[in-house]
N, C-alpha and C. Protein backbone atom coordinates (compact mmCIF):
# COMPACT_ATOMS: atom_id res chain seq x y z
N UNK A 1 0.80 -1.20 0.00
CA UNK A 1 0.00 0.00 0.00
C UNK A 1 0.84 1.26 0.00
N UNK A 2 2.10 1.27 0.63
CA UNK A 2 3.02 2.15 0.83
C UNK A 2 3.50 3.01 -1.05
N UNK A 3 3.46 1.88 -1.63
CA UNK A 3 3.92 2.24 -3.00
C UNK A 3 2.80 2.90 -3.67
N UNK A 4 1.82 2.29 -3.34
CA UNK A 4 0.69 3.47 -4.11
C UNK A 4 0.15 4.50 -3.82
N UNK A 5 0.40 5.11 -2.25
CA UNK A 5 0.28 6.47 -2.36
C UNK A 5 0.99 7.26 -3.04
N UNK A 6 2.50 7.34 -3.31
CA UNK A 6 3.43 8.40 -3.87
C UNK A 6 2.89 8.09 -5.62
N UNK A 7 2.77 7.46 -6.27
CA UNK A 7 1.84 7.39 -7.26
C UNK A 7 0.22 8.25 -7.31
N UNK A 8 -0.15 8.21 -6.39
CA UNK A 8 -1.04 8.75 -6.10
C UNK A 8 -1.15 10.36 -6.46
N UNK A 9 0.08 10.64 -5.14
CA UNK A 9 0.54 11.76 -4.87
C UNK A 9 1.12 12.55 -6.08
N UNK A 10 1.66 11.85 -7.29
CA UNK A 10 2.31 12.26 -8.28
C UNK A 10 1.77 12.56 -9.43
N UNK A 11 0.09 11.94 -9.81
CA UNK A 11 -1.22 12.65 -10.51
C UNK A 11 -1.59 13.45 -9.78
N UNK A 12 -1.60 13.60 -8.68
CA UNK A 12 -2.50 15.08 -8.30
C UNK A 12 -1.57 16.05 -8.82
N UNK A 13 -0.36 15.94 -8.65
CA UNK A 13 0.91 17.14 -8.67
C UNK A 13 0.91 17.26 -10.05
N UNK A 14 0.92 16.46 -10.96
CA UNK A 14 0.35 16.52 -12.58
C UNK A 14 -0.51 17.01 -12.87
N UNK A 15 -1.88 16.80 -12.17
CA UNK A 15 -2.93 17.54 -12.70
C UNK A 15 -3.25 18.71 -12.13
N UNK A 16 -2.45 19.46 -11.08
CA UNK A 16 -1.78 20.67 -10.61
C UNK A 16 -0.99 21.45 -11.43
N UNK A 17 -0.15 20.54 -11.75
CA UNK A 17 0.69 21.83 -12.53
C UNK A 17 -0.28 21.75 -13.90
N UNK A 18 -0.78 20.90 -14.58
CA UNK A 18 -1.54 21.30 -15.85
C UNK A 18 -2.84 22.21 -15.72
N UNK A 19 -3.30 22.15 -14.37
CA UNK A 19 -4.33 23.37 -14.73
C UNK A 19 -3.79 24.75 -13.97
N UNK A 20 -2.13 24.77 -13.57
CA UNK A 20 -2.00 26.03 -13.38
C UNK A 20 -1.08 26.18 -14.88
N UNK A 21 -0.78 25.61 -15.72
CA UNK A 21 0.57 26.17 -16.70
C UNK A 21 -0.80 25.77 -18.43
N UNK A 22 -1.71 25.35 -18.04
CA UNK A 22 -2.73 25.23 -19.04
C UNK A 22 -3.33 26.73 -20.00
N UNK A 23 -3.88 27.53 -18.71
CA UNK A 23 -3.98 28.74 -19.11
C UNK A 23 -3.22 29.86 -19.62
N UNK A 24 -2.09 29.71 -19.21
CA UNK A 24 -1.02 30.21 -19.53
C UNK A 24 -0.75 29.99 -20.62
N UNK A 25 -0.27 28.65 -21.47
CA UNK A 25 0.03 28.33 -22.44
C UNK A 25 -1.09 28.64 -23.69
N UNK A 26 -2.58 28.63 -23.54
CA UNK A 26 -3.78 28.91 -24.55
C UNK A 26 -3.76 30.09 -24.30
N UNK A 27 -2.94 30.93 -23.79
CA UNK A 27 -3.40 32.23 -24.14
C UNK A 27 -1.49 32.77 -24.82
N UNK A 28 -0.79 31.94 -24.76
CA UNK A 28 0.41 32.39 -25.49
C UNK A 28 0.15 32.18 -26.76
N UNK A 29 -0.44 30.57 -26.91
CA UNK A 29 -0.92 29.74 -28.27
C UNK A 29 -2.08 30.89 -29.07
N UNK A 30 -2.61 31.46 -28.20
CA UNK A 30 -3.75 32.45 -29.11
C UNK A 30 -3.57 33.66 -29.76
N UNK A 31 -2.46 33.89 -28.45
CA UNK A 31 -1.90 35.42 -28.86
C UNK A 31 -0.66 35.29 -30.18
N UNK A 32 -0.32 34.19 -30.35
CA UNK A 32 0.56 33.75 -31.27
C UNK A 32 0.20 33.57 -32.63
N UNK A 33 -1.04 32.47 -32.88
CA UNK A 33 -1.88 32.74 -33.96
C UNK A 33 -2.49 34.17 -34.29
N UNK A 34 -2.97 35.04 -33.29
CA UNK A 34 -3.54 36.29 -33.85
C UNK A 34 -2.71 37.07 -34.79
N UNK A 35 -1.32 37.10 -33.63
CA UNK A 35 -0.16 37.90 -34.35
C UNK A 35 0.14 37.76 -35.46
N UNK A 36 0.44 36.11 -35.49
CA UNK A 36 0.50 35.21 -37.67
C UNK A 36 -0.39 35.92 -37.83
N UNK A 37 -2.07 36.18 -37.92
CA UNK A 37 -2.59 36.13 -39.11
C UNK A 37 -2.57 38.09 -39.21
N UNK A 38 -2.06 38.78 -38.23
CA UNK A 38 -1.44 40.26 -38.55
C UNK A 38 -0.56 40.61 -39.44
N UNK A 39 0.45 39.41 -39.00
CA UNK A 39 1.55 39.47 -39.68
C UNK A 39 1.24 39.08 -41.45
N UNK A 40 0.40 37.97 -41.59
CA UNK A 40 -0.12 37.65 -43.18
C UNK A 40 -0.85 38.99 -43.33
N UNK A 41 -1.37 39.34 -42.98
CA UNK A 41 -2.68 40.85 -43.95
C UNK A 41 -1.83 41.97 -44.19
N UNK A 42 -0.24 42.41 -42.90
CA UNK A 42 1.12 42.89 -42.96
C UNK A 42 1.28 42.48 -44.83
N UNK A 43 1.32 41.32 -45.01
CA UNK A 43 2.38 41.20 -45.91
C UNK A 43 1.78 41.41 -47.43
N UNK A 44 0.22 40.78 -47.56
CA UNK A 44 -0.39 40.94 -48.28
C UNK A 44 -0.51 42.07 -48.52
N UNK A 45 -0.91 43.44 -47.62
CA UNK A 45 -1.06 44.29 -48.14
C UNK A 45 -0.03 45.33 -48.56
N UNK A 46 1.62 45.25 -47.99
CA UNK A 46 3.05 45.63 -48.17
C UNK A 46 2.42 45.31 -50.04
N UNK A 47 2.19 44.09 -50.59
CA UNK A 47 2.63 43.80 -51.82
C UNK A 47 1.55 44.37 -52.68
N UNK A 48 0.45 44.36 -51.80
CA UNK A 48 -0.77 44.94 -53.32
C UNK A 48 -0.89 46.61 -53.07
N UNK A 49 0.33 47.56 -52.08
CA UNK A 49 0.41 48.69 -52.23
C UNK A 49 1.49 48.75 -53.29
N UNK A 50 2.67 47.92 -52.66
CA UNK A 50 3.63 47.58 -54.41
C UNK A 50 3.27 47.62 -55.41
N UNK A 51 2.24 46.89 -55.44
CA UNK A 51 1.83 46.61 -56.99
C UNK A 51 1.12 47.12 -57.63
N UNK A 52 0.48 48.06 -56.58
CA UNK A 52 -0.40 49.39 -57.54
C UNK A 52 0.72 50.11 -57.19
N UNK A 53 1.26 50.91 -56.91
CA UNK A 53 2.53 51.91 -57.30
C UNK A 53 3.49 51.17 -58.07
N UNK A 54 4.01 50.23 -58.27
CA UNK A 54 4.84 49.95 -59.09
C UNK A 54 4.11 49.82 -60.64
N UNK A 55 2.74 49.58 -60.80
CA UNK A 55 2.29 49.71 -62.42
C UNK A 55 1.96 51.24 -62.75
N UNK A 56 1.16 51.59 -61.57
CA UNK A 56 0.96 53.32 -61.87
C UNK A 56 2.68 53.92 -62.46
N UNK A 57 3.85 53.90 -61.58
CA UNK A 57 5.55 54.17 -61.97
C UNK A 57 5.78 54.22 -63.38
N UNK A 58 5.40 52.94 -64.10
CA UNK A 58 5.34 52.58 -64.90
C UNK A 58 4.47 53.09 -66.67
N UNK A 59 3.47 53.68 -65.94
CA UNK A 59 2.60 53.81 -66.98
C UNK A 59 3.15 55.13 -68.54
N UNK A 60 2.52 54.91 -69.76
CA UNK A 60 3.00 55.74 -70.66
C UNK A 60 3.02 57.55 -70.20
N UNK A 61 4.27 57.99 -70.60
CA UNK A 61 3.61 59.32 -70.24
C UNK A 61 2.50 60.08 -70.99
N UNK A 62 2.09 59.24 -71.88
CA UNK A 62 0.95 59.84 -72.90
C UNK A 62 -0.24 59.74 -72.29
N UNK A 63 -0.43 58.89 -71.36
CA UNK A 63 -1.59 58.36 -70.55
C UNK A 63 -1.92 59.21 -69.57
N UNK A 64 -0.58 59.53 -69.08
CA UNK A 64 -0.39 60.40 -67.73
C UNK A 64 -0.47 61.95 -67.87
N UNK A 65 -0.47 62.07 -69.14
CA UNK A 65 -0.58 63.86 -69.85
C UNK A 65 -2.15 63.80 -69.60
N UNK A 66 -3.36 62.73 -70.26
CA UNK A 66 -4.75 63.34 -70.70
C UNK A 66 -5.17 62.71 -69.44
N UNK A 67 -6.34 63.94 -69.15
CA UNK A 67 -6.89 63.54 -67.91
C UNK A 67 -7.66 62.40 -67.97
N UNK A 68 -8.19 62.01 -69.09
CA UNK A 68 -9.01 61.06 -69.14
C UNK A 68 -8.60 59.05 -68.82
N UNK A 69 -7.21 59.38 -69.19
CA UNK A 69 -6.75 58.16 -69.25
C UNK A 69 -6.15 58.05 -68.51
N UNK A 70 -5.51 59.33 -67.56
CA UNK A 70 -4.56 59.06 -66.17
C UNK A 70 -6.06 58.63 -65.55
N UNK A 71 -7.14 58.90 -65.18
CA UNK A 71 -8.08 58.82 -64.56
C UNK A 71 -8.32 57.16 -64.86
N UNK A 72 -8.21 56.54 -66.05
CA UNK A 72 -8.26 55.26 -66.33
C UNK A 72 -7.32 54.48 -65.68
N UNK A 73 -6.23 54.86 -65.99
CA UNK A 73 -4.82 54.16 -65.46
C UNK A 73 -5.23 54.13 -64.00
N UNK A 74 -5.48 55.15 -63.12
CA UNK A 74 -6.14 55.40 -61.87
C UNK A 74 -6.47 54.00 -60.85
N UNK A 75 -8.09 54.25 -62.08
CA UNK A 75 -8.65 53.15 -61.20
C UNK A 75 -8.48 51.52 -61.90
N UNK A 76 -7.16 51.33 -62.91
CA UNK A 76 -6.67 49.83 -62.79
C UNK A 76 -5.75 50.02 -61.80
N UNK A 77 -4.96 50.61 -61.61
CA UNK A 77 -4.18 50.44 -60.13
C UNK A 77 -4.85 49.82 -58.93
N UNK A 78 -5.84 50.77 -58.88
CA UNK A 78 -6.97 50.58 -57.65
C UNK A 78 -7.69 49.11 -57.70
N UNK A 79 -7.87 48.84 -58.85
CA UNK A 79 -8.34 47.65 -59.64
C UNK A 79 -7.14 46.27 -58.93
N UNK A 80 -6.18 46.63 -59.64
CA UNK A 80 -5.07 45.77 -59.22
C UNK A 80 -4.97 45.49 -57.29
N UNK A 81 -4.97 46.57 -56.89
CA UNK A 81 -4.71 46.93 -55.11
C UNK A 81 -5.72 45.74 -54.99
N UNK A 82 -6.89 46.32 -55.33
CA UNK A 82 -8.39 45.46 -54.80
C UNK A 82 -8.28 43.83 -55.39
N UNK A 83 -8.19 43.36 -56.39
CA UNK A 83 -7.85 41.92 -56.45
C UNK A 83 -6.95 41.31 -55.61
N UNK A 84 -5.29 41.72 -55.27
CA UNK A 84 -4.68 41.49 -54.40
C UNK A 84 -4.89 41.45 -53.16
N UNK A 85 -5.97 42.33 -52.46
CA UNK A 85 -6.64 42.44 -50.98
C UNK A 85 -7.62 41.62 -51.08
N UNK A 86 -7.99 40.85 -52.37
CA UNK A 86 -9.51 40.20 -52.09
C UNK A 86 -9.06 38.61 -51.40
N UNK A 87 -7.98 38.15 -51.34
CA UNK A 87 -7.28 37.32 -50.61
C UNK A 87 -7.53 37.27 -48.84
N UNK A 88 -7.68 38.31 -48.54
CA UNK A 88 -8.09 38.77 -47.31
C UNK A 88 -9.37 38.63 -47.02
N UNK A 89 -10.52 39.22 -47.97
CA UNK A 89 -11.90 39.28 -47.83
C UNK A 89 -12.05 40.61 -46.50
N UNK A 90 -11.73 41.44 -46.89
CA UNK A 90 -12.01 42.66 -45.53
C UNK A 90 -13.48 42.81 -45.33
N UNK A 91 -14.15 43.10 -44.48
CA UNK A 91 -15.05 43.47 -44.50
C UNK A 91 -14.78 45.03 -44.71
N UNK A 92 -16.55 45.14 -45.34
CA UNK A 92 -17.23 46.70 -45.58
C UNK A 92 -16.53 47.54 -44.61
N UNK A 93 -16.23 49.06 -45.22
CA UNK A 93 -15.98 49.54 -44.33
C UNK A 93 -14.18 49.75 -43.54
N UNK A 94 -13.20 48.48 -44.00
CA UNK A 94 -12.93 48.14 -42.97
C UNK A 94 -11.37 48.18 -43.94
N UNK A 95 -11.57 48.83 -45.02
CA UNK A 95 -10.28 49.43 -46.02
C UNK A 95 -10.30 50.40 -47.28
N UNK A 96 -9.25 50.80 -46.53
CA UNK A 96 -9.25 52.50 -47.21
C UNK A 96 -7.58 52.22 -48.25
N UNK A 97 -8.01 52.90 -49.46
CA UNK A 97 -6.95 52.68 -50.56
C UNK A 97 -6.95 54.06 -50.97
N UNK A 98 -5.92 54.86 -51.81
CA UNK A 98 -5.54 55.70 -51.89
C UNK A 98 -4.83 56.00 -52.86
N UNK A 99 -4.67 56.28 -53.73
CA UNK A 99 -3.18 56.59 -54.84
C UNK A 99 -3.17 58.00 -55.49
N UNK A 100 -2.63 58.24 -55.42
CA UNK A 100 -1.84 60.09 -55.55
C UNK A 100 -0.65 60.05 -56.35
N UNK A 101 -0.67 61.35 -56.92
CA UNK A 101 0.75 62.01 -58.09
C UNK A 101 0.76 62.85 -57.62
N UNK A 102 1.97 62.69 -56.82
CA UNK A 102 2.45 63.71 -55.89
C UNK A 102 1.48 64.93 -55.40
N UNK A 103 1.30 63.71 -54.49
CA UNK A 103 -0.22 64.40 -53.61
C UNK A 103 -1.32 64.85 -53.78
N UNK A 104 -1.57 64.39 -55.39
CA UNK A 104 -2.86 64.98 -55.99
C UNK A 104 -3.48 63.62 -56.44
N UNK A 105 -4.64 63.48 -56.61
CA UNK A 105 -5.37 62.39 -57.72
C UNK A 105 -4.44 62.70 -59.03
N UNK A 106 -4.27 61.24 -59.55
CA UNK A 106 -3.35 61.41 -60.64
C UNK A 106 -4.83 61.79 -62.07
N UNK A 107 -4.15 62.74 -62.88
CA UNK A 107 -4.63 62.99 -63.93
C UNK A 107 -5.59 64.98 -63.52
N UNK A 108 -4.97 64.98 -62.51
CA UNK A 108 -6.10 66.17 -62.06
C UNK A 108 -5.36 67.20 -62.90
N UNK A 109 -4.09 67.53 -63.07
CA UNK A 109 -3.34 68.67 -64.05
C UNK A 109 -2.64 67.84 -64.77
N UNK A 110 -2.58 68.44 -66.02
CA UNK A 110 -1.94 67.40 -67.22
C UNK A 110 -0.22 68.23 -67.35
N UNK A 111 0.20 67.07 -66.35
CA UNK A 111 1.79 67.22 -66.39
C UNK A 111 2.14 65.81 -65.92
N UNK A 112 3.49 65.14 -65.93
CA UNK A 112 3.67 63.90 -65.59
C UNK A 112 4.37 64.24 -64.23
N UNK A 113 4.09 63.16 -62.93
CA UNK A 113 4.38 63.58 -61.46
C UNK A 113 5.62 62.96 -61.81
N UNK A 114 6.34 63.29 -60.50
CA UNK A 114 7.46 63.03 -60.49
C UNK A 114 7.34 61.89 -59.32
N UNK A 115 6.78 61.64 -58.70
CA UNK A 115 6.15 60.59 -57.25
C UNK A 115 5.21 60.30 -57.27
N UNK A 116 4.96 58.59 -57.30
CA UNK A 116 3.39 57.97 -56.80
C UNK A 116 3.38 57.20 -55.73
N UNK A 117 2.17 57.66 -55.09
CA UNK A 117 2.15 57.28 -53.54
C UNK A 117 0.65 56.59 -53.54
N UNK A 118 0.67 55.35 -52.87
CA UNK A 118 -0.26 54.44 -52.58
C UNK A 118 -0.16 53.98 -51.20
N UNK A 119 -1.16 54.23 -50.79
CA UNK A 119 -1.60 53.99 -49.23
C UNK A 119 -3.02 53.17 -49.14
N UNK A 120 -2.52 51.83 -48.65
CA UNK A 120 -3.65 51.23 -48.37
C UNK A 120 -3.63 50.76 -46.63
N UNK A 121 -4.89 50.42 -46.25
CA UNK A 121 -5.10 50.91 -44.80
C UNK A 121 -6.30 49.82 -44.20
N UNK A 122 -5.72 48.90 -43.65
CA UNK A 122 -6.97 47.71 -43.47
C UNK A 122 -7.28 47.52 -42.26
N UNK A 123 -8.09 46.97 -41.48
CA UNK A 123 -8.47 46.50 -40.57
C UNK A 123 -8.93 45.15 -40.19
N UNK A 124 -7.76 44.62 -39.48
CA UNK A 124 -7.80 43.40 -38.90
C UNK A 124 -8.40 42.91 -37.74
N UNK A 125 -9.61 42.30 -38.39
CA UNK A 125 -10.63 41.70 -37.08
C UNK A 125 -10.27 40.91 -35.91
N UNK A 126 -10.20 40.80 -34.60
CA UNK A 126 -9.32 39.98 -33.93
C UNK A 126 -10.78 39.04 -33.41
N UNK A 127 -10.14 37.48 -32.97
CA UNK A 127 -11.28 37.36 -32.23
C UNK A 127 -10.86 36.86 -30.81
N UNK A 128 -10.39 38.50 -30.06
CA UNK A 128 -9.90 38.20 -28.67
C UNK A 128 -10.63 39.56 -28.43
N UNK A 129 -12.31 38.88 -28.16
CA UNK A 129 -13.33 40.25 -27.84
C UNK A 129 -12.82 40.43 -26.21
N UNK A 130 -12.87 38.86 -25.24
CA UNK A 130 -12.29 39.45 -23.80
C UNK A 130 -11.27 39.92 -23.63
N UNK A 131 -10.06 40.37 -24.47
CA UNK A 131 -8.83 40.90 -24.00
C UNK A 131 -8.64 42.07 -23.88
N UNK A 132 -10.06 43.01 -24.09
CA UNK A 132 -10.20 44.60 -24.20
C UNK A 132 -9.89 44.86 -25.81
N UNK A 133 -10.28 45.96 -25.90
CA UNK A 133 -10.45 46.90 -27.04
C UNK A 133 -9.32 46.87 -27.94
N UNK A 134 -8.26 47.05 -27.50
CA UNK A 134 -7.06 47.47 -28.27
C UNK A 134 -6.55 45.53 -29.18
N UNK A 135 -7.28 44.48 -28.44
CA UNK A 135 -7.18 43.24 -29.01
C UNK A 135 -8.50 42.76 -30.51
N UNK A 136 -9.26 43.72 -30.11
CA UNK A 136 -10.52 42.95 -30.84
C UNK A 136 -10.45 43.52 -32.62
N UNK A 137 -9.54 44.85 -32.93
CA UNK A 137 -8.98 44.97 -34.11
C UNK A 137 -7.85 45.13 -34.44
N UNK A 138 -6.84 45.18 -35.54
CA UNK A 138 -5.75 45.60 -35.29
C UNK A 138 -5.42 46.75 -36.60
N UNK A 139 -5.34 47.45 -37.34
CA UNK A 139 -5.27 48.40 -37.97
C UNK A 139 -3.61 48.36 -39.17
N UNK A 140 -3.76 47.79 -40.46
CA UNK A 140 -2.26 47.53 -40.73
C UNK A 140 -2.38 48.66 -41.78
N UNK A 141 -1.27 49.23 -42.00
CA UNK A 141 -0.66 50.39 -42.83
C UNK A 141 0.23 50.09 -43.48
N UNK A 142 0.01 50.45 -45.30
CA UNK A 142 1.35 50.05 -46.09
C UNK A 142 1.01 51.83 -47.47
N UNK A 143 2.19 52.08 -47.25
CA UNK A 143 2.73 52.71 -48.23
C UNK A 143 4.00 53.36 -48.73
N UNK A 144 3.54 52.92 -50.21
CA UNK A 144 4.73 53.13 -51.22
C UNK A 144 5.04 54.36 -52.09
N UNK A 145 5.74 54.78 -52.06
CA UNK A 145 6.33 56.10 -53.24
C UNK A 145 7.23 55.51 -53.68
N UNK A 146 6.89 54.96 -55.27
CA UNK A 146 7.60 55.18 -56.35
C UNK A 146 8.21 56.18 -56.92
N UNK A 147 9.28 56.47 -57.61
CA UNK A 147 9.68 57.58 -58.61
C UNK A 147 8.72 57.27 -59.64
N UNK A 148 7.95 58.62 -60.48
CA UNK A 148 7.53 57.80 -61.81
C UNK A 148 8.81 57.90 -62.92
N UNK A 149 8.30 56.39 -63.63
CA UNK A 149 9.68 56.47 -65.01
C UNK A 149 9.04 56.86 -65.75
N UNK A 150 7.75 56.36 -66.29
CA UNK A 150 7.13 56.42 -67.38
C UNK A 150 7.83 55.80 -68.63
N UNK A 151 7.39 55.94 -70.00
CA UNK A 151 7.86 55.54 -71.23
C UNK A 151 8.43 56.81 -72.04
């Protein structure tokens, strides 16, 4: 009988330390996944601000002279941004995109900019509603200024 108390004694002390180091660990494990999927919408959106400033950079300067077609060129950029974010699925509301020639809507004066700037601006839903406020969204920011080359 002597041998099976310290056996005894050695599941309770097991199932002691697992429900004090249990909680601890599901909330490192949670806070860890949230951060990944910050860090993915981080990266996604770093590349689809790239990639609308790097085709806008790019575009003819003949395009970029008439207002009509910088205004076109415009919104395929925006076009481009938005397919690349649809990977995400943001909700309504919950992303703001932006692209400027040197600080203006491109095509608003017919001259070619010398800088294009794309700012896109998302909001990452968390689902850590009990951890307070500052957990339940997270807010990611990407933007790029290109030089324009043009053709």
């Amino acid at each position: 009988m002597s041998a099976a108390q310290p056996r005894g004694r050695q599941r309770g002390a097991v199932a002691l330390e697992l429900a004090l180091s249990l909680p601890v660990m599901l909330t490192l494990l949670v806070a860890l996944v949230f951060y990944g999927r910050v860090m993915y919408h981080y990266e996604v959106v770093q590349k689809a601000a790239w990639a609308g400033a790097r085709y806008l950079s790019s575009v003819p300067a003949v395009n970029m002279r008439n207002q009509q077609q910088a205004a076109q060129e415009m919104a395929l950029a925006t076009a481009l941004i938005n397919t690349e974010l649809s990977a995400l699925k943001p909700e309504p509301g919950s992303l703001y995109v932006s692209v400027n020639c040197d600080s203006a809507p491109c095509g608003l004066y017919n001259y070619l900019p010398a800088m294009i700037n794309v700012t896109v601006i998302i909001d990452v839903p968390g689902d850590l509603s009990g951890y307070g406020e500052s957990l339940t969204h997270v807010r990611v920011r990407a933007n790029h200024n290109l030089r324009y080359v043009g053709n």
